[in-house]
Protein backbone atom coordinates (compact mmCIF):
# COMPACT_ATOMS: atom_id res chain seq x y z
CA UNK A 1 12.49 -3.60 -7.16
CA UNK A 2 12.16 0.27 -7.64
CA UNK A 3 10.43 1.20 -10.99
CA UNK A 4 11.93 4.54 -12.51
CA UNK A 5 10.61 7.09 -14.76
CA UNK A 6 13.26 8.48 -16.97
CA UNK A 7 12.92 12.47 -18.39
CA UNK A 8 14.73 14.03 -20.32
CA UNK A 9 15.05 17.69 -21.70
CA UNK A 10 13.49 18.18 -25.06
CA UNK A 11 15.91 20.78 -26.17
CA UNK A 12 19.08 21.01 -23.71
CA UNK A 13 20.76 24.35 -23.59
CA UNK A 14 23.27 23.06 -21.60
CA UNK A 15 25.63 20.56 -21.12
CA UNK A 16 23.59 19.61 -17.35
CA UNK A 17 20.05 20.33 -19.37
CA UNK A 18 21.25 16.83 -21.14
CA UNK A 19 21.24 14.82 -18.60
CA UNK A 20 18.03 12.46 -18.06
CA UNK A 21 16.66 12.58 -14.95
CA UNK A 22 14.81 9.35 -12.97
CA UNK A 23 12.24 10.04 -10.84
CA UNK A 24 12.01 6.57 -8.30
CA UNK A 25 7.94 5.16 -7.64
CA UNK A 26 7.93 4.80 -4.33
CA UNK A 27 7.24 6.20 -1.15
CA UNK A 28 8.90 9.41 0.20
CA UNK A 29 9.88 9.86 3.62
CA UNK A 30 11.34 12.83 3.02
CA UNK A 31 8.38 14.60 1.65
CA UNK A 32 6.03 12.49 4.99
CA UNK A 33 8.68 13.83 7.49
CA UNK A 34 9.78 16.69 5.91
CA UNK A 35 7.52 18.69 3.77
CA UNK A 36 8.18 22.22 3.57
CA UNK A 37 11.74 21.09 2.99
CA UNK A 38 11.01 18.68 0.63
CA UNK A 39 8.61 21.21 -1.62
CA UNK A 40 11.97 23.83 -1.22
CA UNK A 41 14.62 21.77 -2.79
CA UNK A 42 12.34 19.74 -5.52
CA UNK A 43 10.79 23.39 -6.51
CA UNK A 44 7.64 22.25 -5.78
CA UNK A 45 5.85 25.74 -4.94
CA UNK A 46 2.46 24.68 -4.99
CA UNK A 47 2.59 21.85 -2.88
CA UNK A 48 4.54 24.61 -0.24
CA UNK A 49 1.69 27.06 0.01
CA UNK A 50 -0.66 23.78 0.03
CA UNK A 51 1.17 23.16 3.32
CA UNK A 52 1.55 26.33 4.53
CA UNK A 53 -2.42 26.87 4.29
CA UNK A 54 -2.49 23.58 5.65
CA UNK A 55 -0.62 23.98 9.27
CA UNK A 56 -2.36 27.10 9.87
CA UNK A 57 -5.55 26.07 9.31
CA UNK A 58 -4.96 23.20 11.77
CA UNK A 59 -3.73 25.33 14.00
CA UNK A 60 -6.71 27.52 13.46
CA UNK A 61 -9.04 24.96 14.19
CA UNK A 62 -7.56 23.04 16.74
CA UNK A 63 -9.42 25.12 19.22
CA UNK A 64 -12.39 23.96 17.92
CA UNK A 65 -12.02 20.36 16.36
CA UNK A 66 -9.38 19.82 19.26
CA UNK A 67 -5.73 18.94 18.92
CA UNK A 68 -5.95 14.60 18.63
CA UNK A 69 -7.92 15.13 15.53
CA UNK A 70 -5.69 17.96 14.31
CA UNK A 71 -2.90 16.04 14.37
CA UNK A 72 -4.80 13.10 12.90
CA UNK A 73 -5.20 14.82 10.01
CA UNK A 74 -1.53 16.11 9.86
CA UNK A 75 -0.57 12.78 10.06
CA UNK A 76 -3.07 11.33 6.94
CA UNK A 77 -1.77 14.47 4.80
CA UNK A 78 1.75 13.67 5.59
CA UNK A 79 0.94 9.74 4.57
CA UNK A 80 -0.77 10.96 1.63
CA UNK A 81 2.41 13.51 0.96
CA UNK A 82 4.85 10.81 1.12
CA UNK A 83 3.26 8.54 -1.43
CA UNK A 84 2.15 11.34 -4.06
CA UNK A 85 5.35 12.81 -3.79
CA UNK A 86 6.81 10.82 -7.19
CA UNK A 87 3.61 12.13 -9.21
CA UNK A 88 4.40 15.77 -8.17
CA UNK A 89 7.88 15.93 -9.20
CA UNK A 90 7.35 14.11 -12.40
CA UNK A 91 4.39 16.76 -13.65
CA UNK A 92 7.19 19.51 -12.48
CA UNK A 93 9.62 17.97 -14.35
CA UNK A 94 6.62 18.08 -17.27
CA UNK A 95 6.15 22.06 -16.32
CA UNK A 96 9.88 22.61 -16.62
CA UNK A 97 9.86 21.16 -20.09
CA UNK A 98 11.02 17.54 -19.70
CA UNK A 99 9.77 14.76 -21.41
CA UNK A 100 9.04 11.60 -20.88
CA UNK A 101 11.54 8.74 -22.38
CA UNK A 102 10.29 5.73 -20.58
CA UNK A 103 10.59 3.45 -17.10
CA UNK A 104 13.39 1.68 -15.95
CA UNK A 105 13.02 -1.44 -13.14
C-alpha cells in the first residue's frame, strides 16, 4: 500500500487552484533515472542547480578521484534522489502556498 499526502490550495483563484493534490511516499524512479528532467517538470529549481553543480564537479574530479568512484557517487546521489524525491515536492507544494489536509493509504 502507497501512503498519500493530500494538499490543497489555501485560497484557490482558480477553478484548477481547487483541486487537491497527492503527493505518493515512495520511491521515484523518475527522479533516480531521470533527474534534471524530473527537477524541470515538478519545478523543483533548487534540486536542478544541485545537480547541475553536481555532474560537473564529478566530471571535474574524475581526473583526480578517477571515474569508478565518480560514478559511485553518481549512483548513491541518484539512490538518495529517488527516495527524497516525495519530501521535495511536498515542501514545494508548501512554497507554492499549499497546505497540508492530511494522508490517504
Amino acid at each position: 500500500m502507497t501512503l498519500y499526502s493530500i494538499y490543497e490550495k489555501a485560497e484557490p483563484k482558480s477553478g484548477f487552484d481547487a483541486v487537491p493534490l497527492a503527493v505518493p511516499e515512495k520511491f521515484s524512479w523518475a527522479a533516480a533515472l531521470l533527474t534534471p528532467l524530473y527537477a524541470l517538470t515538478q519545478g523543483l529549481w533548487l534540486l536542478l542547480l544541485f545537480w547541475c553543480v553536481l555532474a560537473g564537479a564529478l566530471i571535474y574530479a574524475s581526473g583526480v578521484i578517477g571515474d569508478e568512484v565518480a560514478s559511485a557517487i553518481y549512483v548513491l546521489v541518484s539512490v538518495f534522489t529517488g527516495f527524497e524525491a516525495p519530501a521535495l515536492k511536498r515542501d514545494a507544494l508548501i512554497w507554492r502556498g499549499y497546505a497540508y489536509r492530511g494522508d490517504i493509504i
